[in-house]
C-alpha atoms as a PDB file:
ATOM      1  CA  UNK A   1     -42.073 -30.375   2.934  1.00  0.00           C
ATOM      2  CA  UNK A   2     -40.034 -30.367   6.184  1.00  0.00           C
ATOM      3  CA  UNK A   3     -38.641 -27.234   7.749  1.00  0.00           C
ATOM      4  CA  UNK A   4     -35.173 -28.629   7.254  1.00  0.00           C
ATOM      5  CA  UNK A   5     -35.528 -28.972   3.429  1.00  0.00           C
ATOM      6  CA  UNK A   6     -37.051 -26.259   2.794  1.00  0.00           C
ATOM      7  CA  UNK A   7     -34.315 -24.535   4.666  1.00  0.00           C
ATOM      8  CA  UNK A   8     -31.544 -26.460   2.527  1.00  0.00           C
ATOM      9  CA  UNK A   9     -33.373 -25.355  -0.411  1.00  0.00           C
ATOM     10  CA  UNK A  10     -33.652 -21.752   0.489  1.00  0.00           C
ATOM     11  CA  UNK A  11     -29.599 -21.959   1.316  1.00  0.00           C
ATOM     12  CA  UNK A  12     -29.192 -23.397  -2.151  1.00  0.00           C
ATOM     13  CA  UNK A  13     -31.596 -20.480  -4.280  1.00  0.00           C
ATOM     14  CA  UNK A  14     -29.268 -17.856  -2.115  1.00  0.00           C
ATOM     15  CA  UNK A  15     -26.303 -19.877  -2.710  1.00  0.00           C
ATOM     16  CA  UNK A  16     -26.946 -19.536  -6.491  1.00  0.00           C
ATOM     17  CA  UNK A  17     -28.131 -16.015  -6.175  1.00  0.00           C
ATOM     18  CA  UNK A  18     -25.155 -14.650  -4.701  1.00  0.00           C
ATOM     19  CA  UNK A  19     -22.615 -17.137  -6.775  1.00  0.00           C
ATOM     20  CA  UNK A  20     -24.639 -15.529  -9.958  1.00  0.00           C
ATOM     21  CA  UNK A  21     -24.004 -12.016  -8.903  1.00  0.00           C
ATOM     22  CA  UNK A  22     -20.731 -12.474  -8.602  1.00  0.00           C
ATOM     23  CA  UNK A  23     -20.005 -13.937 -11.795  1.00  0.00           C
ATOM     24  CA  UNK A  24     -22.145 -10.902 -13.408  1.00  0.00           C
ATOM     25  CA  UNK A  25     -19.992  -8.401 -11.448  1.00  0.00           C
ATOM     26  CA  UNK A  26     -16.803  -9.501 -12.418  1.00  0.00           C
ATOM     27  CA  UNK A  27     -17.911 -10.483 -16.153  1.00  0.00           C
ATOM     28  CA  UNK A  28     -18.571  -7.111 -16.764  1.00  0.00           C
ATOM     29  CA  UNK A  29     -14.737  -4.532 -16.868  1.00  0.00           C
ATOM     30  CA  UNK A  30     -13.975  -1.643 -17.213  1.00  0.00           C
ATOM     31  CA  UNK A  31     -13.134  -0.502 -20.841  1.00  0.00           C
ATOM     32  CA  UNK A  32     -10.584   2.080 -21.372  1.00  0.00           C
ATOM     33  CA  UNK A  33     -12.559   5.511 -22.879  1.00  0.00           C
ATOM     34  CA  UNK A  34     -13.473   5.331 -26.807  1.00  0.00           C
ATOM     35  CA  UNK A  35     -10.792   8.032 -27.092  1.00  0.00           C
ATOM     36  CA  UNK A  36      -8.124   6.530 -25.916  1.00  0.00           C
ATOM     37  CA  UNK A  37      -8.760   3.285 -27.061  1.00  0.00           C
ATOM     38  CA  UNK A  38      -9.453   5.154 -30.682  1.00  0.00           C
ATOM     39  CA  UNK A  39      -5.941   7.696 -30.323  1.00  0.00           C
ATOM     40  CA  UNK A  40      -4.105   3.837 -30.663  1.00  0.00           C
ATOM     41  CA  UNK A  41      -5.966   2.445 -33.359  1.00  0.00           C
ATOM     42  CA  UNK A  42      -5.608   5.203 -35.485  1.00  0.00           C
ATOM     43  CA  UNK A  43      -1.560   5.695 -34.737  1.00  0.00           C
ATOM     44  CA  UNK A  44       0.132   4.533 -38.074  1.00  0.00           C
ATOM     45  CA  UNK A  45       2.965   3.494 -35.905  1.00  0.00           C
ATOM     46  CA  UNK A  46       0.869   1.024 -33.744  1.00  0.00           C
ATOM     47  CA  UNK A  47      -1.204  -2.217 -35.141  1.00  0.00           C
ATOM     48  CA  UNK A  48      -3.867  -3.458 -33.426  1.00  0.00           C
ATOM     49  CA  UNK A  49      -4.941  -6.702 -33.337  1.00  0.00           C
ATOM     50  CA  UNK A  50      -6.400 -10.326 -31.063  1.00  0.00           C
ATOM     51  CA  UNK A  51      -5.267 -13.381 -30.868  1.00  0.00           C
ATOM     52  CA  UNK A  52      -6.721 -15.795 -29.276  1.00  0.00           C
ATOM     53  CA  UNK A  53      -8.480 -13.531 -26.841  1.00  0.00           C
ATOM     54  CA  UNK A  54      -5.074 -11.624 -26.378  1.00  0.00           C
ATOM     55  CA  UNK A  55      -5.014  -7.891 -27.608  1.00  0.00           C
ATOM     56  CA  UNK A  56      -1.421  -7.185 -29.639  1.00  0.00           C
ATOM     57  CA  UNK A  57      -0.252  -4.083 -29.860  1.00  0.00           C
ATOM     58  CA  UNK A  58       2.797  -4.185 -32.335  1.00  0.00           C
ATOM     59  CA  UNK A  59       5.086  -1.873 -33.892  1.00  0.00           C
ATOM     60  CA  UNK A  60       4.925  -1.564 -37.750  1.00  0.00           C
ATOM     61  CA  UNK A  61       6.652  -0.242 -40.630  1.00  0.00           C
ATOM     62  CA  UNK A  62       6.239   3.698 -39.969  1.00  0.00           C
ATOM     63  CA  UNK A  63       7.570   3.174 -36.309  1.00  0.00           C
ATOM     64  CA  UNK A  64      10.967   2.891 -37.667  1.00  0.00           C
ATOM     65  CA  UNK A  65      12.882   6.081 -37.478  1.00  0.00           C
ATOM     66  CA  UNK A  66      16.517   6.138 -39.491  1.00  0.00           C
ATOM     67  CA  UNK A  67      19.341   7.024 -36.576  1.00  0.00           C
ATOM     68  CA  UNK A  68      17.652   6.484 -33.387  1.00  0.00           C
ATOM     69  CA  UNK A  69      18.752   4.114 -29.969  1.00  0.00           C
ATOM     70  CA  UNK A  70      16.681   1.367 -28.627  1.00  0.00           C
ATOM     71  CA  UNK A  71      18.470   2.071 -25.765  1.00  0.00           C
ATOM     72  CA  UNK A  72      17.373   5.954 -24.941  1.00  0.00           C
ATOM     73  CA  UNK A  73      13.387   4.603 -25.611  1.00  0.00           C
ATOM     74  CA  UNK A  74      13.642   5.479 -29.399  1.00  0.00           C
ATOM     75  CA  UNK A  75      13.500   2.953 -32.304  1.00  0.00           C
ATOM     76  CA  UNK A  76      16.002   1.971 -34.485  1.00  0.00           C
ATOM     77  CA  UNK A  77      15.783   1.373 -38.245  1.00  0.00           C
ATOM     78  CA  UNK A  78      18.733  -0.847 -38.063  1.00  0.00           C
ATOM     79  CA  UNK A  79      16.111  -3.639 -36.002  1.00  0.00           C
ATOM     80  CA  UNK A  80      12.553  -3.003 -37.783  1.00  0.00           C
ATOM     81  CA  UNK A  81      11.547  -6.359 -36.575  1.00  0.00           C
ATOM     82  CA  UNK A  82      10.591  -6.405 -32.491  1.00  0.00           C
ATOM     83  CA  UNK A  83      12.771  -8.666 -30.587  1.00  0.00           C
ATOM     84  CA  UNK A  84      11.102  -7.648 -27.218  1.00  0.00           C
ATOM     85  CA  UNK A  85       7.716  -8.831 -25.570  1.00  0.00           C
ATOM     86  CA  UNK A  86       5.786  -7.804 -22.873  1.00  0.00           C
ATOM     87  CA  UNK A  87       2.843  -9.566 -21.529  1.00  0.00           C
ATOM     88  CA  UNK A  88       0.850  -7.022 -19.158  1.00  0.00           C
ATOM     89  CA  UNK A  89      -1.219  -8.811 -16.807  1.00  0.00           C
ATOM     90  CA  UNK A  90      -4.803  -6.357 -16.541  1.00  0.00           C
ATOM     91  CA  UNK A  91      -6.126  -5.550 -13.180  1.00  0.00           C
ATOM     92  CA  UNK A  92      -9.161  -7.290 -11.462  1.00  0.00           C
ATOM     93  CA  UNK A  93     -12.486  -5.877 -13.338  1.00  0.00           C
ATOM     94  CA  UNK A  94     -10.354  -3.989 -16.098  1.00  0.00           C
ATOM     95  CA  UNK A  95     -10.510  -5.046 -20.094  1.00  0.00           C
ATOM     96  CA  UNK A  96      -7.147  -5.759 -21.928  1.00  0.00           C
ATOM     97  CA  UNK A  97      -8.237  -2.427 -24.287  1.00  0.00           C
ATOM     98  CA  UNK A  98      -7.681  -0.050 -21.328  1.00  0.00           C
ATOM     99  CA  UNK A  99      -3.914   0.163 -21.720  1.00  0.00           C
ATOM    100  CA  UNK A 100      -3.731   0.119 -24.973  1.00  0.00           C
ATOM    101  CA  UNK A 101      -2.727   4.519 -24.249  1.00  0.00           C
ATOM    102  CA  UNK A 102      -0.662   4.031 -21.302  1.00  0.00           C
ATOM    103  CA  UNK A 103       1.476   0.876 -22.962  1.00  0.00           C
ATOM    104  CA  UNK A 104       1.254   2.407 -26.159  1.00  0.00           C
ATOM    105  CA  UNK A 105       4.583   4.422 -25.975  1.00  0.00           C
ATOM    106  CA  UNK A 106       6.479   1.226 -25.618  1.00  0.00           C
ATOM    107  CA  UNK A 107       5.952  -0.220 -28.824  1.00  0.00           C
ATOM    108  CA  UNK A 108       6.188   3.729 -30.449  1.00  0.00           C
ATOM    109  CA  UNK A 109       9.520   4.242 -28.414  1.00  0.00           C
ATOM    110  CA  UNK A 110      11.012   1.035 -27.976  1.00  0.00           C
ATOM    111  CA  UNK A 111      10.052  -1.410 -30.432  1.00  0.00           C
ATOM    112  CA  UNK A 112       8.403  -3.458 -28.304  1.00  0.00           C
ATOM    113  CA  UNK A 113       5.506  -6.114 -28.653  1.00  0.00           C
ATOM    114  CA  UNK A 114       2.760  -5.891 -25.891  1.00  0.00           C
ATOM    115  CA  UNK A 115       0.378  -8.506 -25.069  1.00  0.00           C
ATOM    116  CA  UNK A 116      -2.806  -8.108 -23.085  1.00  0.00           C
ATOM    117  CA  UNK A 117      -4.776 -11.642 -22.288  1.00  0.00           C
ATOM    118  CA  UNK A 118      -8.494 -11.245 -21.306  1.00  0.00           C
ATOM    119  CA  UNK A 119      -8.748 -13.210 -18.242  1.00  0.00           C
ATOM    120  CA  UNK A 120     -11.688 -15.739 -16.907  1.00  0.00           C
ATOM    121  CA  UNK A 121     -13.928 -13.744 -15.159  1.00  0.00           C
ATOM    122  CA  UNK A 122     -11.503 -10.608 -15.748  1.00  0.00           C
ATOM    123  CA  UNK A 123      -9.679 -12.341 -12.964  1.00  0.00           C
ATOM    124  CA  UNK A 124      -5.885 -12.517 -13.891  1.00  0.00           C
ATOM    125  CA  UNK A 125      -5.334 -14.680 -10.742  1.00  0.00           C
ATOM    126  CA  UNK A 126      -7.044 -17.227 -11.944  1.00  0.00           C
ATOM    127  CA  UNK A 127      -4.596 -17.243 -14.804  1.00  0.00           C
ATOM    128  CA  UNK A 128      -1.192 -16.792 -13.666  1.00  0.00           C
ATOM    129  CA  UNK A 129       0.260 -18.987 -16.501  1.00  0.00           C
ATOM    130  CA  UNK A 130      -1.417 -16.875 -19.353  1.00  0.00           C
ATOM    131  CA  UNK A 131       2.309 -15.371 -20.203  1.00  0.00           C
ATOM    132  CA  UNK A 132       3.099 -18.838 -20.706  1.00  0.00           C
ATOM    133  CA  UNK A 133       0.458 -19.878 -23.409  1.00  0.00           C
ATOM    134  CA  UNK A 134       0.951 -16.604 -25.180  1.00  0.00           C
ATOM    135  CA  UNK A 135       4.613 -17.203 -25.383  1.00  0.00           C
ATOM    136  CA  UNK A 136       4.112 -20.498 -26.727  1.00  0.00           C
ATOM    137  CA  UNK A 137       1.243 -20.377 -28.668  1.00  0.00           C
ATOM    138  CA  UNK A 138       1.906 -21.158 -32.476  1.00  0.00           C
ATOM    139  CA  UNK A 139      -0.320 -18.003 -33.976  1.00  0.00           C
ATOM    140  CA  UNK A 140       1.504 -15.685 -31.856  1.00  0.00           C
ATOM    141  CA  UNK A 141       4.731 -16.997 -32.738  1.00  0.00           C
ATOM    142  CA  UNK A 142       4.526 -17.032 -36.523  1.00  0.00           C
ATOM    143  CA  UNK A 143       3.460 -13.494 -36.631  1.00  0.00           C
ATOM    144  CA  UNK A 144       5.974 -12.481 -33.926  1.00  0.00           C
ATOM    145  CA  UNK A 145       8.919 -14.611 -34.862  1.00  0.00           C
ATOM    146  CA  UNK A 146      11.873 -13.043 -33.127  1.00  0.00           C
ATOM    147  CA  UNK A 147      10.809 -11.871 -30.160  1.00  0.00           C
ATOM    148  CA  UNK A 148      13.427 -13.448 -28.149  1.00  0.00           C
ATOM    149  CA  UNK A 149      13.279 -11.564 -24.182  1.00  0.00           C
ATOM    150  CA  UNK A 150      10.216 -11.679 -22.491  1.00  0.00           C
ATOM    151  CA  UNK A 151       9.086  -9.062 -19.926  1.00  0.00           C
ATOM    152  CA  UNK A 152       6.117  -9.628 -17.850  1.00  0.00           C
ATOM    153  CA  UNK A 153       3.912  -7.168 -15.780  1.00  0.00           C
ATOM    154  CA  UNK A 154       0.982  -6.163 -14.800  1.00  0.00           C
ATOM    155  CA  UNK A 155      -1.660  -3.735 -12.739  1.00  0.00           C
ATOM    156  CA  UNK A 156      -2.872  -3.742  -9.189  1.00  0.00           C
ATOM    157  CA  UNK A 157      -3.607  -7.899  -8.917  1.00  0.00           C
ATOM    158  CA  UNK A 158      -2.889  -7.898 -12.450  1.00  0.00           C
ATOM    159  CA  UNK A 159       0.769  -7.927 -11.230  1.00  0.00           C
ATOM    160  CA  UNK A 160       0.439 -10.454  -8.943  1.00  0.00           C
ATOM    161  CA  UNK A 161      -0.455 -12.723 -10.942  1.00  0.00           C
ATOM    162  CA  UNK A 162       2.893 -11.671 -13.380  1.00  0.00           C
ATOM    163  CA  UNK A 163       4.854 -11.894 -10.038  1.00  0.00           C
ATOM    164  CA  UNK A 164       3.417 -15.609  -9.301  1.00  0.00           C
ATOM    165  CA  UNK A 165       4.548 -16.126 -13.314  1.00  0.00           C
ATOM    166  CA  UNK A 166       8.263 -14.737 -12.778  1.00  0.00           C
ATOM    167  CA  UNK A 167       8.804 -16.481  -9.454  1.00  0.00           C
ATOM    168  CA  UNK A 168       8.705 -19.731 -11.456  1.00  0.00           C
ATOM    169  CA  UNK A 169       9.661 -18.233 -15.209  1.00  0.00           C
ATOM    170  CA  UNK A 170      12.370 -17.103 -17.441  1.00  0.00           C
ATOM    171  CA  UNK A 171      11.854 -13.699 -18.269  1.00  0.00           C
ATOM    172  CA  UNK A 172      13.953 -10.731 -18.363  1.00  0.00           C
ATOM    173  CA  UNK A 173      12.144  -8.164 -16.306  1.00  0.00           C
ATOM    174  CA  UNK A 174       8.982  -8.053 -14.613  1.00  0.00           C
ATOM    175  CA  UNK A 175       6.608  -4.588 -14.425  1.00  0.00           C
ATOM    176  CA  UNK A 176       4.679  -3.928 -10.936  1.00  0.00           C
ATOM    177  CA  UNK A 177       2.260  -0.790 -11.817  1.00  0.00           C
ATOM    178  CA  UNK A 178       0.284  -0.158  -8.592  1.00  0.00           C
ATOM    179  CA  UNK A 179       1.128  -3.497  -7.774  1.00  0.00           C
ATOM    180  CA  UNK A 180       3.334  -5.799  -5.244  1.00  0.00           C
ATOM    181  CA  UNK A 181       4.629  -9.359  -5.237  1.00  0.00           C
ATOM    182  CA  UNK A 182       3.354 -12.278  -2.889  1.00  0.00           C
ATOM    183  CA  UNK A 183       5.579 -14.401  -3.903  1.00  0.00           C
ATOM    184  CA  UNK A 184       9.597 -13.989  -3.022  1.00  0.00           C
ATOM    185  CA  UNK A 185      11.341 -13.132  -5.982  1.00  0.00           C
ATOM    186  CA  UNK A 186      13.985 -11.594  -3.791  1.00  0.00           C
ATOM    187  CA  UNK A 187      16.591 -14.416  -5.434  1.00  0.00           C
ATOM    188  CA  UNK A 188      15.704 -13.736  -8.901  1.00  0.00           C
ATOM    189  CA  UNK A 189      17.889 -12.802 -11.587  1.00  0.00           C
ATOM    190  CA  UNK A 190      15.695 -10.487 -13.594  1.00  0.00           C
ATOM    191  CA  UNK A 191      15.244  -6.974 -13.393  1.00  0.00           C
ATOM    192  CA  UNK A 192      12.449  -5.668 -11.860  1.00  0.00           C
ATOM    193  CA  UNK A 193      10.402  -2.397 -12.105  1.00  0.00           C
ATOM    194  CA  UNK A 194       7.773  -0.643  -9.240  1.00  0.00           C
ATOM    195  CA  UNK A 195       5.652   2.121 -10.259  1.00  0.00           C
ATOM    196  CA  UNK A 196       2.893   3.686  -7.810  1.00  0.00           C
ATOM    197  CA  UNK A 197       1.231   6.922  -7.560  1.00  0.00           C
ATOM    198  CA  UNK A 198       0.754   9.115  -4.938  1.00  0.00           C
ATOM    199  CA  UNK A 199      -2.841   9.707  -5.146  1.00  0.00           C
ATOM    200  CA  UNK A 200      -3.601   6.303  -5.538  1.00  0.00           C
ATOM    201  CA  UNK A 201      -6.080   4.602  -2.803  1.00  0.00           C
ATOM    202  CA  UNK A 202      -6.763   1.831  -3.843  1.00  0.00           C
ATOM    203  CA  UNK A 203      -3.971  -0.024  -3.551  1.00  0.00           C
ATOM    204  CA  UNK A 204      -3.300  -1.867  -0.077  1.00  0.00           C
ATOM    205  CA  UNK A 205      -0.466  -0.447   0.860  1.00  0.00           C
ATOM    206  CA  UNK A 206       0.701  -2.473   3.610  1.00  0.00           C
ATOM    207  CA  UNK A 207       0.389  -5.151   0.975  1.00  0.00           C
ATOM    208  CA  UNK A 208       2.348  -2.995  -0.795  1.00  0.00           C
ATOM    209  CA  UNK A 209       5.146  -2.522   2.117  1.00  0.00           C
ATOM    210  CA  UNK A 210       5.419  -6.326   2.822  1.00  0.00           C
ATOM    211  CA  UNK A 211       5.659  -6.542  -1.228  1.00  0.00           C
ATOM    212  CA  UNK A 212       8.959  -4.819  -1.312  1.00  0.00           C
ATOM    213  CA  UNK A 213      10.558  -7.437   0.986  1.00  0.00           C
ATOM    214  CA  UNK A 214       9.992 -10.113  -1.940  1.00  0.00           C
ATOM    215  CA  UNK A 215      12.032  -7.986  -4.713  1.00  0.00           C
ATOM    216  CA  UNK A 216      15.096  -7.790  -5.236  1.00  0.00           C
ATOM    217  CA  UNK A 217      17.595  -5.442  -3.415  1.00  0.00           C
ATOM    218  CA  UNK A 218      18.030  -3.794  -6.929  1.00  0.00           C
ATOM    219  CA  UNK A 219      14.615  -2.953  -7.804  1.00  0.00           C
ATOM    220  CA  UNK A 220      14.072   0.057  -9.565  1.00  0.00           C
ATOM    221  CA  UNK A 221      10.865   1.796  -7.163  1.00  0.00           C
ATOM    222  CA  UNK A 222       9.643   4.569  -8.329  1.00  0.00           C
ATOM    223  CA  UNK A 223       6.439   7.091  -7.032  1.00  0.00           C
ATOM    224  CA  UNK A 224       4.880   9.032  -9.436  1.00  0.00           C
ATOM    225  CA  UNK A 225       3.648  12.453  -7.896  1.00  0.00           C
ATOM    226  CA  UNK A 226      -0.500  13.150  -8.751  1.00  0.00           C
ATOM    227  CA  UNK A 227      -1.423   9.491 -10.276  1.00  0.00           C
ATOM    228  CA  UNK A 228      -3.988   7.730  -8.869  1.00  0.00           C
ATOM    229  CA  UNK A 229      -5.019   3.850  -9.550  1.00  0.00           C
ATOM    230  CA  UNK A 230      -7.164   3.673 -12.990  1.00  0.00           C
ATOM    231  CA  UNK A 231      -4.521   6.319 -14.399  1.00  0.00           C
ATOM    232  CA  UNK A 232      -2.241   3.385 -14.962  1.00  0.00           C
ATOM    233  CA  UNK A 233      -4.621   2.643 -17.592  1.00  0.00           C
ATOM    234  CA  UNK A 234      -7.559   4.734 -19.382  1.00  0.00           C
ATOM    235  CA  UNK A 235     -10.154   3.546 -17.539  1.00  0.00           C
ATOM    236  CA  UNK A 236     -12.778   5.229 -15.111  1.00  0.00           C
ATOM    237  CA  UNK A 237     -14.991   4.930 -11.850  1.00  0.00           C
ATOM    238  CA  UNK A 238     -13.385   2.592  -9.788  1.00  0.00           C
ATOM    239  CA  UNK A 239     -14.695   2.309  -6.742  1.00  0.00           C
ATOM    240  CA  UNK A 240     -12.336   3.545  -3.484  1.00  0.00           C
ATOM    241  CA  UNK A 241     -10.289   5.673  -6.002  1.00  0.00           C
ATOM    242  CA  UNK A 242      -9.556   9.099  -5.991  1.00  0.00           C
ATOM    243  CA  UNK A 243      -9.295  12.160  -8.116  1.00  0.00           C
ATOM    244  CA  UNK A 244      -6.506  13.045  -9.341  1.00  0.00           C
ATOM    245  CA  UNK A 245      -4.447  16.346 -10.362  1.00  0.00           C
ATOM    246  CA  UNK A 246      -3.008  15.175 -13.259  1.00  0.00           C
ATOM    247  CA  UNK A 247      -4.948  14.851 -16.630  1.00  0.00           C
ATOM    248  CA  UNK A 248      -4.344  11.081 -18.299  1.00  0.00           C
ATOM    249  CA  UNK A 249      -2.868  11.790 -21.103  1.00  0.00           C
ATOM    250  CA  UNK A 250      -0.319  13.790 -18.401  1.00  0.00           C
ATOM    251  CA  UNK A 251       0.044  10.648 -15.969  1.00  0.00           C
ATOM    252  CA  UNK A 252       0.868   7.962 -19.143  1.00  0.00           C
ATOM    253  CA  UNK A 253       3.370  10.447 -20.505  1.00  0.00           C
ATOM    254  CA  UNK A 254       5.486  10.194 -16.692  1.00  0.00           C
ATOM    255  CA  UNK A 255       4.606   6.752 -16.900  1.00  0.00           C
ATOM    256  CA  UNK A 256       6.360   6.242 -19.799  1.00  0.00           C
ATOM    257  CA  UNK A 257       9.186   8.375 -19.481  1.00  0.00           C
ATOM    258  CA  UNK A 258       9.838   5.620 -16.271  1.00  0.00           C
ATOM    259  CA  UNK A 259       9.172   2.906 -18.379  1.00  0.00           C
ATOM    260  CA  UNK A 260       9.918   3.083 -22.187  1.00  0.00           C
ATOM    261  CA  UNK A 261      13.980   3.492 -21.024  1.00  0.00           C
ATOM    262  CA  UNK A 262      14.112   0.936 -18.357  1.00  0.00           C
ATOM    263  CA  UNK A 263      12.259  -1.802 -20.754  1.00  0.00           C
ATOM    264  CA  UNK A 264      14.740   0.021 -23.473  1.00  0.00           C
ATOM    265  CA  UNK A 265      18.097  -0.562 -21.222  1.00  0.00           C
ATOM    266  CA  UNK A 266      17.237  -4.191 -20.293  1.00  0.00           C
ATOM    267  CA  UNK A 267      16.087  -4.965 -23.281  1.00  0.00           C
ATOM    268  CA  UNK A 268      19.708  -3.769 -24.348  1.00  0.00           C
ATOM    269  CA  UNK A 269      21.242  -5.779 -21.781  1.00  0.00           C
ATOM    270  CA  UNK A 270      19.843  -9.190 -22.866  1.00  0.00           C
ATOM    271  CA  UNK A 271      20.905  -8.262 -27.209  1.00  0.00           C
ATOM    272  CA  UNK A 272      24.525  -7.395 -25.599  1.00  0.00           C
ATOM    273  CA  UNK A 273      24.803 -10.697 -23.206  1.00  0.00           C
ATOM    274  CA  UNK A 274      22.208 -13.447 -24.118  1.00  0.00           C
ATOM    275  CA  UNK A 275      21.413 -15.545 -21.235  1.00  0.00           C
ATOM    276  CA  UNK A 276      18.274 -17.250 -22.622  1.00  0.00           C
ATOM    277  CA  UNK A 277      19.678 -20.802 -22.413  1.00  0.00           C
ATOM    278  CA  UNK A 278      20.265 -20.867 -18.739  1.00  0.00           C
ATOM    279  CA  UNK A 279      17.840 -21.960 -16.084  1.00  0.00           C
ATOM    280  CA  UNK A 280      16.233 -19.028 -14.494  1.00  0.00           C
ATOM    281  CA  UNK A 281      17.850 -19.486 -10.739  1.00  0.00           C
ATOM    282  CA  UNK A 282      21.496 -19.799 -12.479  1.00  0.00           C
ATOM    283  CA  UNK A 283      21.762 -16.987 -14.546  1.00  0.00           C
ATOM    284  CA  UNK A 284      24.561 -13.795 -13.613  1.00  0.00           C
ATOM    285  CA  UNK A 285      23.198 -11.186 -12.316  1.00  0.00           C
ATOM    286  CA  UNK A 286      24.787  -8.441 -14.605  1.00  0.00           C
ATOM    287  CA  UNK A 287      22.571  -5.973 -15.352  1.00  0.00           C
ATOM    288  CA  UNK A 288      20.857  -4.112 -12.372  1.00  0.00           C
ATOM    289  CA  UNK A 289      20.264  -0.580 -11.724  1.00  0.00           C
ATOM    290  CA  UNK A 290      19.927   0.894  -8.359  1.00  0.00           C
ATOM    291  CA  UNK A 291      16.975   2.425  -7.782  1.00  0.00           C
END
């Protein structure tokens, strides 16, 4: 054999090599911990459940409690059905299961339905349009018939991928956890929430800084003091992140108390004014907070 083919073949074995080990790498996430993962399953206030690849987690019967305000982040028994839904976009390497603790409080709280695709390759870039599918997709709507406003979100590129979705989208709200936008949705008429934590490094953060050029002048941006990266979810040992002061359980109960009333008061906002029938870039803006 010639030195040039065997030097095209060698190229091609390394090619193959490296393209496997790739695919391995990313085909294997992180899970969130058995505990926290169990803690959810076992809430009588929280089902469980996949769909298509999508983990559900719904509100059900005992999450109804006689008196309370969807819009303070408590349920009401007046509205036992969800009307809300939130498709949470997972972070490169991470499994839909480890935020089932830190979105948890949302459907306990606020009567909303969260949805968690698996991704190709646990890539959620190389889905953008999974909100889409899972919004449409007949399963998911016959067990979830009146969910009628849409959030999307998502962690670290997780929410890029959600931002990509909203820039082109209807949907009430979008959710940046340890996150930023590459895409301008500066114009956008939908309310938009950034969470980050201080002990966080991982995230780029002059990604990050560009990021909050795209959002809206309105954005709710919030810090969390003592978070780091993986506490967004329940999952451990990512690489480049570091400890952090704050126990989990401790970081998803500030996360929530962020996020359960500003999903709450938009979600409010849409039952008082309905604006689903109008095209995304036409709708008043008429229901932002400043941060």
């Amino acid at each position: 054999m010639r030195w040039w083919k065997r030097g095209g073949l060698l190229v091609v074995v390394l090619l193959v090599v490296a393209l496997g080990g790739v695919t391995v790498y990313f085909s294997v996430p992180y899970h969130g911990t058995a505990a926290s993962v169990q803690s959810v399953e076992d809430d009588p206030r929280v089902s469980v459940t996949t769909i298509d690849g999508v983990r559900v987690l719904s509100p059900t019967a005992a999450n109804s409690t006689p008196g309370s305000n969807p819009t303070t982040g408590t349920n009401s028994a007046s509205e036992p059905n969800s009307t809300v839904g939130l498709v949470f976009y997972p972070g490169a390497r991470v499994a839909p299961d480890a935020y089932d603790s830190s979105l948890a409080p949302l459907v306990t709280r606020a009567n909303v339905t969260v949805f968690v695709p698996r991704m190709p390759l646990n890539v959620a870039l190389l889905d953008a349009d999974a909100a889409e599918r899972i919004r449409t997709n007949p399963t998911i709507r016959a067990r979830h018939p009146d969910i009628r406003t849409w959030f999307v979100g998502g962690h670290s590129l997780g929410g890029v991928a959600a931002c990509r979705y909203a820039d082109s989208h209807d949907v009430r709200g979008l959710v940046l956890l340890a996150s930023y936008c590459n895409a301008n949705v500066s114009d956008a008429p939908m309310a938009v929430l950034s969470v980050t934590g201080s002990a966080d490094t991982v995230l780029d953060r002059e990604n990050y800084r560009q990021g909050r050029t795209r959002l809206p002048a309105n954005a709710t941006v919030r810090e969390i003091r003592g978070v780091n990266h993986t506490q967004f979810g329940s999952y451990r040992g990512q690489r480049g992140d570091s400890p952090a002061p704050l126990s989990y359980d401790e970081a998803h109960r500030r996360l929530a108390d962020l996020l359960v009333p500003w999903v709450a008061n938009h979600s409010a906002v849409e039952r008082a004014s309905p604006v689903n029938s109008l095209p995304v870039r036409n709708r008043p803006i008429r229901y932002w907070n400043r941060a």
